[in-house]
Protein backbone atom coordinates (compact mmCIF):
# COMPACT_ATOMS: atom_id res chain seq x y z
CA UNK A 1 -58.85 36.47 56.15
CA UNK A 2 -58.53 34.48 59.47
CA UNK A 3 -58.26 30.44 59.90
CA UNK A 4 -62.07 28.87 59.75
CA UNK A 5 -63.76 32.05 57.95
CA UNK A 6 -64.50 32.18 54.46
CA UNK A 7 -65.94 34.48 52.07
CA UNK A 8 -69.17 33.69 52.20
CA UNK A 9 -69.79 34.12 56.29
CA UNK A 10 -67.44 36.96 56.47
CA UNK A 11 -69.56 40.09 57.96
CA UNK A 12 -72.76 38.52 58.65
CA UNK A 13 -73.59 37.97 62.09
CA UNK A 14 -75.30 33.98 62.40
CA UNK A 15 -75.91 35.04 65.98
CA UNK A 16 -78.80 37.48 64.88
CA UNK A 17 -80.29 35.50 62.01
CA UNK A 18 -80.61 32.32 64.24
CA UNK A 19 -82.52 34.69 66.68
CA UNK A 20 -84.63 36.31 64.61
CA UNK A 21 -85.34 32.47 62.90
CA UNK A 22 -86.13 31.21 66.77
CA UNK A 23 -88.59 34.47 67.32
CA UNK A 24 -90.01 33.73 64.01
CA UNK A 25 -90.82 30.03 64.74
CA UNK A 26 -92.46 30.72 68.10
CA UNK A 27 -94.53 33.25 66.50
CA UNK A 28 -95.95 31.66 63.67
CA UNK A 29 -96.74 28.23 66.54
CA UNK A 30 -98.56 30.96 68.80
CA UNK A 31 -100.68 32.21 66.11
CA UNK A 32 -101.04 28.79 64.72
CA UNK A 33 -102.22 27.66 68.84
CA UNK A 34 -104.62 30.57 68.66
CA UNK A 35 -106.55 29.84 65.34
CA UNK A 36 -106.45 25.99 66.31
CA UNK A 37 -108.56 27.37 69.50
CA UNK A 38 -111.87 28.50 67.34
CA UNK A 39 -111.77 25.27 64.93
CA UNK A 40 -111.92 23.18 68.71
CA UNK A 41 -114.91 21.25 69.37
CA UNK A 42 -116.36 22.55 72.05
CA UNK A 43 -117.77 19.79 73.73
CA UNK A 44 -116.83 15.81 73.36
CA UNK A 45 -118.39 12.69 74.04
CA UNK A 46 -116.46 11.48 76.83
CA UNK A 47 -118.59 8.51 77.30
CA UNK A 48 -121.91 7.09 77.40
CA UNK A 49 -124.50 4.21 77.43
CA UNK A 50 -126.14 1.55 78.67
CA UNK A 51 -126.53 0.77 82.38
CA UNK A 52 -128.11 -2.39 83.80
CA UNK A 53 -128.56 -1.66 87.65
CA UNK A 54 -129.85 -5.66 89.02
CA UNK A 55 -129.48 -4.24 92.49
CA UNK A 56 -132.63 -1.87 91.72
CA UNK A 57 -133.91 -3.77 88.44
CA UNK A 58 -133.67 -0.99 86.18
CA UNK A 59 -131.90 0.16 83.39
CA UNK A 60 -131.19 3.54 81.72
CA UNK A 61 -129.13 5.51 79.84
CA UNK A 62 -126.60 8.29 79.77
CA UNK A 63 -123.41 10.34 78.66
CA UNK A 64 -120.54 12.41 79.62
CA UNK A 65 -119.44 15.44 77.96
CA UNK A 66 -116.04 17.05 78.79
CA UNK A 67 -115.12 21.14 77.44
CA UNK A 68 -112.77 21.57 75.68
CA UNK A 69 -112.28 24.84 75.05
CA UNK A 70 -113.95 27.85 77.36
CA UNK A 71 -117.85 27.96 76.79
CA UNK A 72 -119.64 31.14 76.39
CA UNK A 73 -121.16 31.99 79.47
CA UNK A 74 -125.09 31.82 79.80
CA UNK A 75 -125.06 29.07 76.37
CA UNK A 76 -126.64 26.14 77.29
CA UNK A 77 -126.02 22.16 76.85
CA UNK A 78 -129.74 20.27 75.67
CA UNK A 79 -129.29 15.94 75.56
CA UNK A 80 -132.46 14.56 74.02
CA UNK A 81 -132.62 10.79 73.97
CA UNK A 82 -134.58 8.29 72.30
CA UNK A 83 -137.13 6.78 74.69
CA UNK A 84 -136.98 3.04 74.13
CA UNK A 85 -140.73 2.59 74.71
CA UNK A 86 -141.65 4.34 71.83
CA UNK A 87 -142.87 7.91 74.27
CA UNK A 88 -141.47 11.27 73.42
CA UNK A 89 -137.62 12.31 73.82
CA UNK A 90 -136.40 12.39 77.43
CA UNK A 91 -135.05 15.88 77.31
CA UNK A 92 -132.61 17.57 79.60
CA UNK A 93 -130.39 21.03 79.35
CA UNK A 94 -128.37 22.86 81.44
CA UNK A 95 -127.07 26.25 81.79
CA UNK A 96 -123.49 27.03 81.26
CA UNK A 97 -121.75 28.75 84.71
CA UNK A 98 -118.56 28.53 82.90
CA UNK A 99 -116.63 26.53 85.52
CA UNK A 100 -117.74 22.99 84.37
CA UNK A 101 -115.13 19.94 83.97
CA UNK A 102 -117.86 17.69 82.66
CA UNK A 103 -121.57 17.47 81.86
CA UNK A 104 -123.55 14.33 83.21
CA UNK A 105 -126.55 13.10 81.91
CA UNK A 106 -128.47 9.98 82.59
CA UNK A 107 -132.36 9.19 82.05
CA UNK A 108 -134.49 7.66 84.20
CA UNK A 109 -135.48 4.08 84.67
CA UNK A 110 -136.35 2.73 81.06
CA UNK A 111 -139.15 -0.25 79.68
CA UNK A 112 -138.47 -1.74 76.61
CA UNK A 113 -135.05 -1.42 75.70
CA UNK A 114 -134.20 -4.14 73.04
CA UNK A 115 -130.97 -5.97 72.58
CA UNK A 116 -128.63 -4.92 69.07
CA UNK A 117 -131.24 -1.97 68.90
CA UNK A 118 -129.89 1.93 68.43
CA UNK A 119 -131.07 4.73 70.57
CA UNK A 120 -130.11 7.90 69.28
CA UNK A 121 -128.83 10.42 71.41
CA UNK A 122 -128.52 14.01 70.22
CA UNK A 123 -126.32 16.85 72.11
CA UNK A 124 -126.83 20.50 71.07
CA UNK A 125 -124.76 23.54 72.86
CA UNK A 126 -126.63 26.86 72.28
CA UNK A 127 -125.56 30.69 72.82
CA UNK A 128 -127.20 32.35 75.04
CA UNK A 129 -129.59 33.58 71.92
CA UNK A 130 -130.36 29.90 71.22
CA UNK A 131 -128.08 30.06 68.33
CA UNK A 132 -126.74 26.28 67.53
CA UNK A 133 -123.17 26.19 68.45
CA UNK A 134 -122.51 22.39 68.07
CA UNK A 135 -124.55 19.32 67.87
CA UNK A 136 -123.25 15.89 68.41
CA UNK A 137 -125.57 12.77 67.51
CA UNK A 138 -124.50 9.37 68.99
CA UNK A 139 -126.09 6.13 68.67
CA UNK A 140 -125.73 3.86 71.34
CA UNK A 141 -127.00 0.51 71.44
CA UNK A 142 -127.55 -2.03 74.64
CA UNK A 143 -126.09 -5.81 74.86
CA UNK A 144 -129.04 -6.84 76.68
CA UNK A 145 -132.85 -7.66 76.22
CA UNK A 146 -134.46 -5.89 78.74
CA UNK A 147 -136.88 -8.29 79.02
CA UNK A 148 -134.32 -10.90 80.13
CA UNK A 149 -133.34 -9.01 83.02
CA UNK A 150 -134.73 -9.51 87.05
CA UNK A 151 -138.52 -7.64 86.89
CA UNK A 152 -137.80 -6.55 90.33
CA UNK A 153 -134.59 -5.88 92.37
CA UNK A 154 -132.38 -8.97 93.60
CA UNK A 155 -131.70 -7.60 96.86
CA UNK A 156 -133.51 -5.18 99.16
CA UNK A 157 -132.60 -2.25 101.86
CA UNK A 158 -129.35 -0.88 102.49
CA UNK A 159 -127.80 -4.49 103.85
CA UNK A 160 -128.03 -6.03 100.79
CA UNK A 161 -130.78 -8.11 102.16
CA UNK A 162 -131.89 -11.11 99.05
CA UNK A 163 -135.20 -9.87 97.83
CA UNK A 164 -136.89 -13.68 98.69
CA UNK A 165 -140.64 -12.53 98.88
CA UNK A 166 -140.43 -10.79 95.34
CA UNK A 167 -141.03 -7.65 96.25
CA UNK A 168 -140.89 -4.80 93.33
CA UNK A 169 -138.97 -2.04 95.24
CA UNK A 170 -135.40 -2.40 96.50
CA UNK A 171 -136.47 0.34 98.93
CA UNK A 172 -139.48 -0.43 100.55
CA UNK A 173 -141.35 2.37 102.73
């Protein structure tokens, strides 16, 4: 027997069995990557709410969705939200191209929106049969009574100019 080997590690090569226990590991976290992929969300909520524009007098709301995982091609992405004034859902969708970084949507100019109050928001991703893929519901809820705010904008024009005569479009024609 030579100096530093024993009985025990004579004629078995470490070299090979730490290889084979490196290949091992890197298998099992590939496979583990890959199933991880299909339990992904495929959309998030990457922001959203309440906007308070005084330089047009209006307020709406909206949210941001980010992939994050590929979508199928041809599913589309529906937001329905809660119409403060008591009217139907505003409703939106759009079709999946496949190449999207984030999906934007933002109502129009909303009456009655009341301070501390939910809206509810609801996001639905459909395949391209109109199968339900995922749905995400959000409530979001504004910090200010809508009535409180300016009932017409506080300046007018592209300068800026300060809306004196109290005129109800920031734009005038």
């Amino acid at each position: 027997m030579a100096i530093g080997e024993t009985e025990i590690g004579r004629g078995i090569d470490m070299r090979g069995c730490r290889l084979g226990l490196v290949a091992g590991l890197i298998s099992a976290g590939l496979l583990t990557a890959c199933a991880d992929e299909s339990r992904k969300p495929y959309l998030i909520l990457a922001g959203g709410g309440f906007i308070f524009n005084y330089r047009i007098s209006e307020m709406h709301y909206g949210v941001v969705l980010a992939p994050k995982r590929q979508l199928p091609e041809g599913a589309v992405v529906e937001a329905r939200f809660e119409d403060p004034s008591g009217g139907p859902a505003i409703q939106f969708s759009q079709k999946v191209r496949g190449d999207e970084k984030k999906f934007v949507f933002d109502t129009p100019g909303l009456k009655g929106t009341r301070k501390d109050m939910p809206y509810h928001v609801a996001i639905v991703l459909r395949a391209p049969d109109g199968a339900e893929l995922q749905r995400i519901d959000k409530d979001f809820v504004s910090s200010v009574e809508q009535k409180e705010m300016p009932d017409r904008p506080l300046t007018i024009g592209p300068g800026y100019t300060p809306n004196v005569h109290g005129q109800k479009e920031a734009f005038p024609k």
